[in-house]
N, C-alpha and C. Protein backbone atom coordinates (compact mmCIF):
# COMPACT_ATOMS: atom_id res chain seq x y z
N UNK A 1 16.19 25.28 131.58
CA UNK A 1 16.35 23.82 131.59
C UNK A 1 16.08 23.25 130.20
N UNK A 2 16.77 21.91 129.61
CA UNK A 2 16.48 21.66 128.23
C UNK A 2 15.44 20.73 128.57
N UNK A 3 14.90 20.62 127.46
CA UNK A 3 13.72 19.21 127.33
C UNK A 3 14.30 18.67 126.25
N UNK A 4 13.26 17.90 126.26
CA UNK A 4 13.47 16.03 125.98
C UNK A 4 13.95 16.86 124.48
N UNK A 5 13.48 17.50 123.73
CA UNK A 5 13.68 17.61 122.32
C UNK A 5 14.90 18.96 122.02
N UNK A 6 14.99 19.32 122.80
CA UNK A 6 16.33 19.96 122.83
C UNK A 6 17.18 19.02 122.63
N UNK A 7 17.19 18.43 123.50
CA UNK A 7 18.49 17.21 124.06
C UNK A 7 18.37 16.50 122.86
N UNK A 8 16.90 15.79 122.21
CA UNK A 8 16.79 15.08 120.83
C UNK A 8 17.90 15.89 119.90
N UNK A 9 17.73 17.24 119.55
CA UNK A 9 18.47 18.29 118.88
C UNK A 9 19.87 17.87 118.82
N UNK A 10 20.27 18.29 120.37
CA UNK A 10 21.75 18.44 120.37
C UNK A 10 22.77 17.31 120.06
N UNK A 11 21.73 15.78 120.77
CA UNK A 11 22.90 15.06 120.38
C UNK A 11 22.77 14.37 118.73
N UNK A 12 21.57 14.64 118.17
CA UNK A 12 21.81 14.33 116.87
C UNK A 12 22.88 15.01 115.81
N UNK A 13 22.68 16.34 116.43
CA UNK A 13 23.52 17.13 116.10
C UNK A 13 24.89 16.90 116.11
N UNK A 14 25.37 16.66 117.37
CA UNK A 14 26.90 15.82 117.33
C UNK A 14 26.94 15.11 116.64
N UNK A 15 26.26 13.85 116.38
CA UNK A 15 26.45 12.42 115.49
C UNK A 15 26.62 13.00 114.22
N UNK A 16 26.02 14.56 113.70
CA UNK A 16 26.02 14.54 111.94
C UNK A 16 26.72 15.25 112.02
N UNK A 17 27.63 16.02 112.81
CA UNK A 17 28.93 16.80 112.83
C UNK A 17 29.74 16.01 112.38
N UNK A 18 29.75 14.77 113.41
CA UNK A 18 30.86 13.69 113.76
C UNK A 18 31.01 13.66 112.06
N UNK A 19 29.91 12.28 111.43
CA UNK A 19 29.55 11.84 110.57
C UNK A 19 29.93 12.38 108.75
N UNK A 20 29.22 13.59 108.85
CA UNK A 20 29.00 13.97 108.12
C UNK A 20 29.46 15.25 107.40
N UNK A 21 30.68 15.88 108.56
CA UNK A 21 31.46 17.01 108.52
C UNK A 21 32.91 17.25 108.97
N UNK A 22 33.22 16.01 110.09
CA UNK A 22 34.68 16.41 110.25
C UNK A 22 35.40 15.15 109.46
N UNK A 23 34.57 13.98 109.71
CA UNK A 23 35.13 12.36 109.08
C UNK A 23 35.43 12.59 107.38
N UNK A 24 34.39 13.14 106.66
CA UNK A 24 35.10 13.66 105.28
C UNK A 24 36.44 14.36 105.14
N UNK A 25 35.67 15.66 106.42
CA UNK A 25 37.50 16.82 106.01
C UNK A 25 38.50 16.25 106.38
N UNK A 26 38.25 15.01 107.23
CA UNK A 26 39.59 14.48 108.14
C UNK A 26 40.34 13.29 107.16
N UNK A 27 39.42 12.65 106.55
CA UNK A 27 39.86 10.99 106.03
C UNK A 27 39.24 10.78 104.40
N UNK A 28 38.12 11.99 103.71
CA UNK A 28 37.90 11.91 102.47
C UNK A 28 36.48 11.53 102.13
N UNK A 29 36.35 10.45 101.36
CA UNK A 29 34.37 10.30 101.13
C UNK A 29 33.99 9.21 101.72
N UNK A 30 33.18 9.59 102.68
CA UNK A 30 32.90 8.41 103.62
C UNK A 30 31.48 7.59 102.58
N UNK A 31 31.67 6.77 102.78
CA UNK A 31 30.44 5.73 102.33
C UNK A 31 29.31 5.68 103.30
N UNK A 32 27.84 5.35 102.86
CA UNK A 32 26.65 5.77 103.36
C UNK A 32 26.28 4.13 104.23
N UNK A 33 27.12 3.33 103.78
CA UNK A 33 26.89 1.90 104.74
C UNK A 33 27.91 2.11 105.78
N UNK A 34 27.33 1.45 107.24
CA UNK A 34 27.62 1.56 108.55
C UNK A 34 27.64 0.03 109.30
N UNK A 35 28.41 -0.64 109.20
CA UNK A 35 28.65 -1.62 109.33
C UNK A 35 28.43 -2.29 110.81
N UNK A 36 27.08 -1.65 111.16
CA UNK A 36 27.15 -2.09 112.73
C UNK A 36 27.47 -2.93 114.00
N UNK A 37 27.51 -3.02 114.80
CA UNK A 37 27.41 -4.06 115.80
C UNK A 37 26.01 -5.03 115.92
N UNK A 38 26.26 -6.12 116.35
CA UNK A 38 25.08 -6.79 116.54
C UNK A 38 24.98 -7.60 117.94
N UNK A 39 24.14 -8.34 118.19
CA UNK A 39 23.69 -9.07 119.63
C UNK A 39 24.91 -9.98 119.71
N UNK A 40 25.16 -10.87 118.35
CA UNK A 40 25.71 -12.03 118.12
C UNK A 40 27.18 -11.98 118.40
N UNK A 41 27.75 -10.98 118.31
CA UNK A 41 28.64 -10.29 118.11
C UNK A 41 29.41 -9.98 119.65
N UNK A 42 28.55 -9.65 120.39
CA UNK A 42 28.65 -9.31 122.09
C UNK A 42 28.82 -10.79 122.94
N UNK A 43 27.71 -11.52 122.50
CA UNK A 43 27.28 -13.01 123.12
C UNK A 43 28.64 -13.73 122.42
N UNK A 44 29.29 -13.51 121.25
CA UNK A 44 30.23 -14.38 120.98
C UNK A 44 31.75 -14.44 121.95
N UNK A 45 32.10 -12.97 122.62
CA UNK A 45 32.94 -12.89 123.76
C UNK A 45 32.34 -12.92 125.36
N UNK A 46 31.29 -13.41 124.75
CA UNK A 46 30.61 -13.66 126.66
C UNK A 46 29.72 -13.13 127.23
N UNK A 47 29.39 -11.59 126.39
CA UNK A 47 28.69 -10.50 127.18
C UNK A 47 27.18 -10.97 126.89
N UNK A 48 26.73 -10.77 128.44
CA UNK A 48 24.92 -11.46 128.07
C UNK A 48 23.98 -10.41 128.41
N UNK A 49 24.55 -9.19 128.84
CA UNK A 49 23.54 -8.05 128.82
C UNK A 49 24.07 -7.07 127.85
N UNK A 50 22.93 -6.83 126.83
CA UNK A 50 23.41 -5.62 125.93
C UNK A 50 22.68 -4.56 126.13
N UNK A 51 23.38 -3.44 126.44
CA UNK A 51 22.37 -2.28 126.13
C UNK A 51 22.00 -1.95 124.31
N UNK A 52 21.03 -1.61 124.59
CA UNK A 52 20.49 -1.35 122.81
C UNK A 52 21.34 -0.32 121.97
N UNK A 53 21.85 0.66 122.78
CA UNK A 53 22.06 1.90 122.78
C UNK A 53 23.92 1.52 122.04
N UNK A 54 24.16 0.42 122.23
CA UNK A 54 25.36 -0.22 121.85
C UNK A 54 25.45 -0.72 120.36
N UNK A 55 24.34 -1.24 120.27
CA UNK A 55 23.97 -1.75 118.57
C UNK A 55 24.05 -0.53 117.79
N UNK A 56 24.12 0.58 118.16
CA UNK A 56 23.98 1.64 117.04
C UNK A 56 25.28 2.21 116.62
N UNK A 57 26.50 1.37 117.24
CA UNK A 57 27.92 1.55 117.05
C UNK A 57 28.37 1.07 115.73
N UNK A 58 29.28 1.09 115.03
CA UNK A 58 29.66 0.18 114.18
C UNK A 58 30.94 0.90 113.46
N UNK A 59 30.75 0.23 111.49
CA UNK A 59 32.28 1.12 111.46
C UNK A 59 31.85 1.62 110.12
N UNK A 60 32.81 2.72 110.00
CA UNK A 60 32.37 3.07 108.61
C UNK A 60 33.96 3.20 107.71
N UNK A 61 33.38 2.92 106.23
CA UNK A 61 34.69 3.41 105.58
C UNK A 61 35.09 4.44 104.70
N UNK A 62 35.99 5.06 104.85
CA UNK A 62 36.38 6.17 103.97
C UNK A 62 37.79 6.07 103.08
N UNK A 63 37.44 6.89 101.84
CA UNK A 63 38.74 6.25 101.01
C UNK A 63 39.29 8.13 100.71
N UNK A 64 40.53 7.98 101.05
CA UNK A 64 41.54 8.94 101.09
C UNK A 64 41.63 9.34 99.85
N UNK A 65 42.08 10.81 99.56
CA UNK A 65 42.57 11.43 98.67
C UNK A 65 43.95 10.68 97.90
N UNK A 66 45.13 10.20 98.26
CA UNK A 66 45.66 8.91 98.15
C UNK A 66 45.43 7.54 97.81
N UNK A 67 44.11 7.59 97.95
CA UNK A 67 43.01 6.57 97.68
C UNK A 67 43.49 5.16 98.56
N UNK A 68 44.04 5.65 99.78
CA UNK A 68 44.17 4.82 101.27
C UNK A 68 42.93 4.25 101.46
N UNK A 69 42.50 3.25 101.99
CA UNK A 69 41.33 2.77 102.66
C UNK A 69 41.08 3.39 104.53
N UNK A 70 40.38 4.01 104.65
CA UNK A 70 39.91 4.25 106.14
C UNK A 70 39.07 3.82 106.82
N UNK A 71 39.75 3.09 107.72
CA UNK A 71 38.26 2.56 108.96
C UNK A 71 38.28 2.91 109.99
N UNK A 72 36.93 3.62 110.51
CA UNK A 72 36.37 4.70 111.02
C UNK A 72 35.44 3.89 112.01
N UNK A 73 35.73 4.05 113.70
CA UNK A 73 34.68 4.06 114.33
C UNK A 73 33.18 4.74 114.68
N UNK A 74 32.21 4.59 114.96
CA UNK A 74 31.05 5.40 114.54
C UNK A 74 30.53 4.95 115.72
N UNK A 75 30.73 5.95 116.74
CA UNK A 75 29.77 5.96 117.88
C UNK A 75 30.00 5.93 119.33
N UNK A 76 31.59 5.54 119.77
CA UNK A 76 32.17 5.79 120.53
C UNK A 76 31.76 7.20 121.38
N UNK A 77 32.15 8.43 120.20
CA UNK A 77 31.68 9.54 121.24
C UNK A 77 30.68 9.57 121.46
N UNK A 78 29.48 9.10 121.46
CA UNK A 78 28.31 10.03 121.33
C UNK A 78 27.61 9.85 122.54
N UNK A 79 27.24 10.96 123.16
CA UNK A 79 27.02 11.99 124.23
C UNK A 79 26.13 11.09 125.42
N UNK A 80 25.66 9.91 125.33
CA UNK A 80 24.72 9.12 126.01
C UNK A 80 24.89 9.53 127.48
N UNK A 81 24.06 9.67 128.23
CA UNK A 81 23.49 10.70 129.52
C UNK A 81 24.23 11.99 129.34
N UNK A 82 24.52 12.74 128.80
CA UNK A 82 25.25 13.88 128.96
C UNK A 82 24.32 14.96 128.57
N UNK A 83 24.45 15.99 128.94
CA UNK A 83 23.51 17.34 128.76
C UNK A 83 24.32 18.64 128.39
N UNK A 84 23.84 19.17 127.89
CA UNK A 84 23.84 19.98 126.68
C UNK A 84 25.01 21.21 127.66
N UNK A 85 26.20 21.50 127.87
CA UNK A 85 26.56 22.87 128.99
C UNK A 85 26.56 23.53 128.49
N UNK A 86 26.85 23.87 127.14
CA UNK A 86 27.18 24.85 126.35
C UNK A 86 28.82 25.22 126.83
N UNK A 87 29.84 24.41 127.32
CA UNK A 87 30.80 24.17 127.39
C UNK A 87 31.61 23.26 127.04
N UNK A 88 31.86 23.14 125.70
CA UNK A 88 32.34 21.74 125.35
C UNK A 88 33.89 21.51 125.39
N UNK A 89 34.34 22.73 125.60
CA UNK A 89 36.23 22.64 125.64
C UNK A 89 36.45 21.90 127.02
N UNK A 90 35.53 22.08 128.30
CA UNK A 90 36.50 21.51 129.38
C UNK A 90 35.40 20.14 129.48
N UNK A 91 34.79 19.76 128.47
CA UNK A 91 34.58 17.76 128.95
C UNK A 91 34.96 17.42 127.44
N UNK A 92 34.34 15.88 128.05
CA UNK A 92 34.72 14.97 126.77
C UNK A 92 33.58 14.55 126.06
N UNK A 93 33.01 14.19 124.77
CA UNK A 93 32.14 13.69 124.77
C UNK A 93 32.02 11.95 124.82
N UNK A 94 30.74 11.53 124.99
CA UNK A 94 31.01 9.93 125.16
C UNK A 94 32.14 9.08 126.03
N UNK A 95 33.08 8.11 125.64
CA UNK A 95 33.82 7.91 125.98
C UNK A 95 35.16 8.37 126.26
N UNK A 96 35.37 9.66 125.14
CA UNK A 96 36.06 10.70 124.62
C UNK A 96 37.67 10.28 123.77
N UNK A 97 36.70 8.98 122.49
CA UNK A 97 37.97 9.15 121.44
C UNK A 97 36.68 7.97 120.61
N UNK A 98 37.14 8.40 119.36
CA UNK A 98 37.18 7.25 118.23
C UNK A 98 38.00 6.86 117.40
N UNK A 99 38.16 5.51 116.93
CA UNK A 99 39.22 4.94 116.34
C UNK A 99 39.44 5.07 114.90
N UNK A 100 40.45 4.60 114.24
CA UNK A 100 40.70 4.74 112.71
C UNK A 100 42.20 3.88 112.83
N UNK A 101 41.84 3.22 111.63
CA UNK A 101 43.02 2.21 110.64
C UNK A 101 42.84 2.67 109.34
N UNK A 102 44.36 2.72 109.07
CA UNK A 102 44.26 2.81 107.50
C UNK A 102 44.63 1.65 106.60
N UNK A 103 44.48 1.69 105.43
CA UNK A 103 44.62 0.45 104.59
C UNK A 103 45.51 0.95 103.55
N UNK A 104 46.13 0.67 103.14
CA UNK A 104 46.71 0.47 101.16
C UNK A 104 45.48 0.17 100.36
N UNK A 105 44.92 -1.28 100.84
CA UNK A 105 43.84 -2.03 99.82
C UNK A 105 42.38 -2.36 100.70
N UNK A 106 41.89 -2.12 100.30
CA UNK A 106 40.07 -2.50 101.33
C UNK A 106 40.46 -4.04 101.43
N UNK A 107 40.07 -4.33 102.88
CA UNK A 107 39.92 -5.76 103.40
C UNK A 107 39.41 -5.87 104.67
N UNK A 108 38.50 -6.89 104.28
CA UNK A 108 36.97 -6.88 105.29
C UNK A 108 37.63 -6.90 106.89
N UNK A 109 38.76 -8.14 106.73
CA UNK A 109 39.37 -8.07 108.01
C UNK A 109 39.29 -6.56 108.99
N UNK A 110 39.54 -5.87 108.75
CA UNK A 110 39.45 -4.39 109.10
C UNK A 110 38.46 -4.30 109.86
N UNK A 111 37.74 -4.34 109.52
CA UNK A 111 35.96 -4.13 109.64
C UNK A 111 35.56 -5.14 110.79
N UNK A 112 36.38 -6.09 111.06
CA UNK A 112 35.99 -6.78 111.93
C UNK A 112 36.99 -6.82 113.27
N UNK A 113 38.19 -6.35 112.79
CA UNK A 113 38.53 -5.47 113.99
C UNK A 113 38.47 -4.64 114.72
N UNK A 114 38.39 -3.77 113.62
CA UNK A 114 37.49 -2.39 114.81
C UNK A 114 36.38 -2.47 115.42
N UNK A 115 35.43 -3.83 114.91
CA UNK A 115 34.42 -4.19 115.71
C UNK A 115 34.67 -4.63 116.81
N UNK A 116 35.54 -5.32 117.19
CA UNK A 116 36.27 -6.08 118.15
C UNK A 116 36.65 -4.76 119.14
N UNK A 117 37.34 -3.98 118.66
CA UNK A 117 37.85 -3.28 119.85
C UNK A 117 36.71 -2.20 120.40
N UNK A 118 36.00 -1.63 119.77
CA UNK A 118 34.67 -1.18 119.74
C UNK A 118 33.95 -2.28 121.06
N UNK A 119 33.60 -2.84 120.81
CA UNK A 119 32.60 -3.81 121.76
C UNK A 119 33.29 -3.75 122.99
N UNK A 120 35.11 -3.81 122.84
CA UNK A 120 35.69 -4.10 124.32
C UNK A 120 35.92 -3.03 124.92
N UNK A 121 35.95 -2.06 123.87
CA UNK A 121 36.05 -0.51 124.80
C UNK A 121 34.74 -0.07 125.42
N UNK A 122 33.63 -0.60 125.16
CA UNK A 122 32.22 -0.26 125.00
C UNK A 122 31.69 -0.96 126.59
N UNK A 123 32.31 -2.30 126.78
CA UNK A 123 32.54 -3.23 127.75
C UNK A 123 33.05 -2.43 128.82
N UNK A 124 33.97 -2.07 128.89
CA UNK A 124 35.35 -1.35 129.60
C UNK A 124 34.18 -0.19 130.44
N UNK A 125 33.67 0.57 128.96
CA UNK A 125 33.73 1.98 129.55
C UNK A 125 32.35 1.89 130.59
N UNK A 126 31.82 0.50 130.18
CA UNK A 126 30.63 1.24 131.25
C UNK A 126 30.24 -0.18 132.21
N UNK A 127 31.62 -0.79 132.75
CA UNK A 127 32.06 -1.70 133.56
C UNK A 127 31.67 -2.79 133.48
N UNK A 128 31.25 -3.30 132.60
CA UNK A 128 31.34 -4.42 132.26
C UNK A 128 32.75 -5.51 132.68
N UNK A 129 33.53 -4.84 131.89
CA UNK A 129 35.10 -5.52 131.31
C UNK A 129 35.96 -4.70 133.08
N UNK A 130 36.15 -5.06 133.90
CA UNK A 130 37.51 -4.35 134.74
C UNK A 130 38.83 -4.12 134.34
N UNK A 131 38.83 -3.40 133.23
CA UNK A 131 39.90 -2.76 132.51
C UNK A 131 40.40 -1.34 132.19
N UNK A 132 41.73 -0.71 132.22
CA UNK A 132 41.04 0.76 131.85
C UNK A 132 40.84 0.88 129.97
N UNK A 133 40.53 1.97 129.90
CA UNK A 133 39.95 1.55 128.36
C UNK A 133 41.51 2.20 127.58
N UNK A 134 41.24 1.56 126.22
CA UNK A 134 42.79 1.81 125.57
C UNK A 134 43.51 3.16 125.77
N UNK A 135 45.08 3.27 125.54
CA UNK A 135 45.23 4.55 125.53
C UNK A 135 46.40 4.58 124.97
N UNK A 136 47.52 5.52 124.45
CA UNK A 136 48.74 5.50 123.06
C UNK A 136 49.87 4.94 123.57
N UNK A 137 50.05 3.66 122.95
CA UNK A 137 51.43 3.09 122.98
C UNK A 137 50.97 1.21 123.64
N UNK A 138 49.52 1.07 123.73
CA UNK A 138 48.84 -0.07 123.98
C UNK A 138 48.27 -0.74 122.84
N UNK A 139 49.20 -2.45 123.46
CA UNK A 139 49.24 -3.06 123.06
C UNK A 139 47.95 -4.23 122.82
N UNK A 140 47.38 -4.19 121.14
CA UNK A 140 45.90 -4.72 121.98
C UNK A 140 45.80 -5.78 120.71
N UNK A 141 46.06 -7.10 121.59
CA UNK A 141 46.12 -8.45 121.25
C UNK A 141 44.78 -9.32 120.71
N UNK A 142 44.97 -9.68 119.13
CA UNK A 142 43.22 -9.79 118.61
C UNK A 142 43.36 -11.44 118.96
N UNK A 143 41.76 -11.68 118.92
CA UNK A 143 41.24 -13.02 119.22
C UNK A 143 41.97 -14.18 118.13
N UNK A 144 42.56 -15.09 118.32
CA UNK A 144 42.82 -16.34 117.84
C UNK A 144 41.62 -16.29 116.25
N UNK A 145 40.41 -16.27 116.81
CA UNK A 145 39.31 -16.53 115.29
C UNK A 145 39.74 -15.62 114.32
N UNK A 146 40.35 -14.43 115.14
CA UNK A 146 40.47 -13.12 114.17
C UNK A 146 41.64 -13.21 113.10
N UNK A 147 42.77 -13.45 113.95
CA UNK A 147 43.89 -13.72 113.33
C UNK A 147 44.83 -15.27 112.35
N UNK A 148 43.68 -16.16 112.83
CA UNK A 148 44.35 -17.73 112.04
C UNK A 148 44.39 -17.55 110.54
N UNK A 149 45.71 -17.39 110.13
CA UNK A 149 46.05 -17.68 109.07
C UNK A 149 46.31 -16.28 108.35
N UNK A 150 46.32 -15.35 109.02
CA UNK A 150 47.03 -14.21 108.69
C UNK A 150 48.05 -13.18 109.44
N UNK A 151 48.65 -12.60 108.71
CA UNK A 151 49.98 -12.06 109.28
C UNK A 151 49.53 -11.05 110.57
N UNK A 152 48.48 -10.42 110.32
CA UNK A 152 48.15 -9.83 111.59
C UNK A 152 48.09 -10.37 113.31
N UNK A 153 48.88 -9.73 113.67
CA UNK A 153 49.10 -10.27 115.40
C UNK A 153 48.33 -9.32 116.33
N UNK A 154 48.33 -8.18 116.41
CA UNK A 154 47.84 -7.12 117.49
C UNK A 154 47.71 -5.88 116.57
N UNK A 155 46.95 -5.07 117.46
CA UNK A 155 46.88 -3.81 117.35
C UNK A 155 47.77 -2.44 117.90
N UNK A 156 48.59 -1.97 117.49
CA UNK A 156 49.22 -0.94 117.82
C UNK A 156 48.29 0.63 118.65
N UNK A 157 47.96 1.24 119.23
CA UNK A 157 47.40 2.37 119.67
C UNK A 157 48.42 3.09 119.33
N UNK A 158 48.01 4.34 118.82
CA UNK A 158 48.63 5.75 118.08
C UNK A 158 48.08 6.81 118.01
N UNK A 159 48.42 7.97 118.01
CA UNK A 159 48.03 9.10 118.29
C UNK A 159 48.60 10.37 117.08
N UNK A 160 48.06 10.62 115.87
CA UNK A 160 48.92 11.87 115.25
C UNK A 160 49.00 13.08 115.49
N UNK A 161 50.32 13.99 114.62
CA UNK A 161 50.36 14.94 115.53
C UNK A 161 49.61 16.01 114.56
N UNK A 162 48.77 15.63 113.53
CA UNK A 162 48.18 16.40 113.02
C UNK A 162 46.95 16.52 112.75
N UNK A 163 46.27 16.84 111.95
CA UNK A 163 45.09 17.79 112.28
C UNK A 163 43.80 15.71 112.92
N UNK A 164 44.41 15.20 112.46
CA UNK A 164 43.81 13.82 112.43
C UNK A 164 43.81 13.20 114.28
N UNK A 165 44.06 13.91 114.65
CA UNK A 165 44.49 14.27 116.66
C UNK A 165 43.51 14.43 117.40
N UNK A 166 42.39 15.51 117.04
CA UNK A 166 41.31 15.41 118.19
C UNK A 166 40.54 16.14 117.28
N UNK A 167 39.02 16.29 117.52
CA UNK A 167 38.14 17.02 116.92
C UNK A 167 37.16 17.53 117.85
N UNK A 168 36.46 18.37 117.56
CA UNK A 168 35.23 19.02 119.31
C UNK A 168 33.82 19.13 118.09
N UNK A 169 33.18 18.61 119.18
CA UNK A 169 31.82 18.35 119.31
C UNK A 169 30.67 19.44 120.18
N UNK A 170 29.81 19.59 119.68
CA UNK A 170 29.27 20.26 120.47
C UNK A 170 28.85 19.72 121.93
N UNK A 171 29.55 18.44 122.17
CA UNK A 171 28.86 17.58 123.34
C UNK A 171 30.47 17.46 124.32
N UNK A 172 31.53 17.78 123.43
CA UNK A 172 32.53 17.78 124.12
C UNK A 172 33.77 17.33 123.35
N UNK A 173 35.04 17.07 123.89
CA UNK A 173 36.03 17.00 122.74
C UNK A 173 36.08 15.15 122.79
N UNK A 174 37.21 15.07 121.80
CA UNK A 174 37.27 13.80 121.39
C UNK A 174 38.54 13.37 120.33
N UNK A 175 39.08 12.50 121.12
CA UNK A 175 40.63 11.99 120.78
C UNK A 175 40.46 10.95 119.25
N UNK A 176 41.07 11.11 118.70
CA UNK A 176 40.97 10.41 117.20
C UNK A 176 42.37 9.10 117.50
N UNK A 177 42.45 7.79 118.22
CA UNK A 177 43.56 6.77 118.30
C UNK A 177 43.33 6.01 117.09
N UNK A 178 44.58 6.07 116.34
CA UNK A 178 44.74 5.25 114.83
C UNK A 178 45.09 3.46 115.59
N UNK A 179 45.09 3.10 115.29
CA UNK A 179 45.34 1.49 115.14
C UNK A 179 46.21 0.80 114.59
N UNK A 180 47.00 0.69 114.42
CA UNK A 180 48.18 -0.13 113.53
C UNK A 180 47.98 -1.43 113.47
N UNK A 181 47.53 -2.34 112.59
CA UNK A 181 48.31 -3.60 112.35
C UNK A 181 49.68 -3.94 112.65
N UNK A 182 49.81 -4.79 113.69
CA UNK A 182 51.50 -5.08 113.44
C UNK A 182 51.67 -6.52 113.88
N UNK A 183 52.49 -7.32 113.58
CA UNK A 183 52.92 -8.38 113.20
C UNK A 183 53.51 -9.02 114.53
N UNK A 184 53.69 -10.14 114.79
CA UNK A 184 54.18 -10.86 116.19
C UNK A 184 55.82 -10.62 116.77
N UNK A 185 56.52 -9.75 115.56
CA UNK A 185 57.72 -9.77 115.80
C UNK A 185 57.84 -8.35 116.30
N UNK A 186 56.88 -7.62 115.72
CA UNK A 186 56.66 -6.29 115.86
C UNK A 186 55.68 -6.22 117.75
N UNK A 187 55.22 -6.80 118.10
CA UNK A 187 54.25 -7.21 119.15
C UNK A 187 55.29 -7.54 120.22
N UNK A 188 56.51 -8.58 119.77
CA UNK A 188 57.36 -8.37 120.99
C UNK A 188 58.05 -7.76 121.22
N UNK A 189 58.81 -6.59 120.19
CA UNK A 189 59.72 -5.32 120.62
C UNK A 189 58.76 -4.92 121.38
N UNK A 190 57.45 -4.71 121.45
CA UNK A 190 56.72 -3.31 121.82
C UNK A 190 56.20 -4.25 123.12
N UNK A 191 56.26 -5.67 123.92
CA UNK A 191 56.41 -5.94 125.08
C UNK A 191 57.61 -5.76 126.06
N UNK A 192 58.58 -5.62 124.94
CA UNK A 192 60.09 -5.54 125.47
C UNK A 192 60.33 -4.25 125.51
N UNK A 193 60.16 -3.28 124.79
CA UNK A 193 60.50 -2.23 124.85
C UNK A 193 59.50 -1.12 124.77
N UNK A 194 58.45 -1.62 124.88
CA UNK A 194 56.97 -0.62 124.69
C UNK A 194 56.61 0.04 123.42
N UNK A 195 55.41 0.24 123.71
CA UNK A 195 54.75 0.64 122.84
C UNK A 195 54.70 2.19 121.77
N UNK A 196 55.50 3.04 122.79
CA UNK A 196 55.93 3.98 122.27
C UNK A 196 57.15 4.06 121.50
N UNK A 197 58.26 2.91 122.12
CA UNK A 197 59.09 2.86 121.49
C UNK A 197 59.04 2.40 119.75
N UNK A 198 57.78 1.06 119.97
CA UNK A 198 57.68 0.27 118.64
C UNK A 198 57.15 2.06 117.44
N UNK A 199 56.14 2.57 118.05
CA UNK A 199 55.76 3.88 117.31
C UNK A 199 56.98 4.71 117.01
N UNK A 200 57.68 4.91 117.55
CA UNK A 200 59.04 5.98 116.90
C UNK A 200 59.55 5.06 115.43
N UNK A 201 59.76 3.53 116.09
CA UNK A 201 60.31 2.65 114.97
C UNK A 201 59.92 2.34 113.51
N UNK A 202 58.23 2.63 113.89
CA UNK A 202 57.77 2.58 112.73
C UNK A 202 57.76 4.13 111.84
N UNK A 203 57.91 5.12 112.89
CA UNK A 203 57.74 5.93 112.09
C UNK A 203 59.09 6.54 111.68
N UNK A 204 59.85 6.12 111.78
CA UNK A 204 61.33 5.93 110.83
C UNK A 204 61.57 5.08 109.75
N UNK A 205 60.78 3.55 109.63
CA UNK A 205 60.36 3.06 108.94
C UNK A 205 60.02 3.45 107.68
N UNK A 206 58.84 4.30 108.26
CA UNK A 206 58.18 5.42 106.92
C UNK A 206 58.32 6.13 105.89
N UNK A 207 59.83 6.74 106.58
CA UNK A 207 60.45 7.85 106.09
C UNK A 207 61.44 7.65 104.80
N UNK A 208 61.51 8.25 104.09
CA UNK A 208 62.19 8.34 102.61
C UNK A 208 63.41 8.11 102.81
């Protein structure tokens, strides 16, 4: 049976895997500030019970070999009631995914989106919110405060097909969903024609 300091062990252990070993090889040099969640932050969409265990979420950023801007969720997976099987291929850990947007140019906006969807997935996953929690080709519509006066309309959900796809934890595996910025014109193909469809479009877009 594990004790209390095993379990201390293991899931710290995940968090500096997460952190400190796959988020570099995956996205480049992560920065040592963690842009957390706060009380104010929860209470500003309504929520009046916080677990503590929620504040320790937040976002972090990493700047690409390309010298892309990356924003990185921090805390989604991590293992909260889960115990140690020594089987981590057949569960998930945490919620079982964390998020990422990329940038051209650093802009704070970022940072306060992924906070946003962070809190509502966080909501979601442990019933708060009666929703199911995001998943690829969903369409996820930011708050009015978020968006006045800039081109950003919603969030795209995405999934790559490379190494940036899933990563395993010693607590269990875990889905890596990118985020897209996309624009109101871009927001209604992908009501009209979905969300997977708008993803093929853009990623022809892309191409040379």
């Amino acid at each position: 049976m594990i004790n209390n300091k095993e379990q201390e062990i293991w899931f710290e252990n995940a968090w500096k895997i997460r952190e400190e070993q796959i988020y570099p090889a995956l996205f480049g040099t992560v920065q040592t500030q963690i842009y957390t969640l706060t009380e104010s932050m929860f209470a500003h969409i309504g929520s009046r019970h916080i677990d503590p265990r929620w504040l320790t979420n937040g976002v972090l950023i990493a700047q690409s070999q390309n010298n892309s801007w990356i924003y990185l969720s921090s805390g989604l997976s991590n293992p909260w009631g889960q115990q140690d099987t020594h089987d981590q291929d057949k569960q998930i850990s945490g919620i079982g995914f964390e998020l990422w947007l990329e940038s051209k140019q650093h802009d704070p906006r970022f940072i306060k989106y992924l906070q946003w969807v962070i809190i509502w997935q966080l909501l979601i996953a442990t019933g708060v919110i009666d929703e199911p929690l995001i998943d690829i080709g969903d369409r996820i519509v930011l708050p009015e405060t978020y968006t006045q006066g800039v081109k950003d309309y919603a969030l795209l959900v995405n999934q790559t097909s490379d190494a940036r796809r899933q990563f395993l934890l010693p607590s269990g595996k875990v889905d890596l969903l990118q985020l897209i910025p996309i624009n109101s014109q871009e927001a209604q193909i992908a009501t009209e024609q979905g969300g997977h469809f708008l993803i093929e479009q853009l990623k022809t877009k892309k191409q040379p």
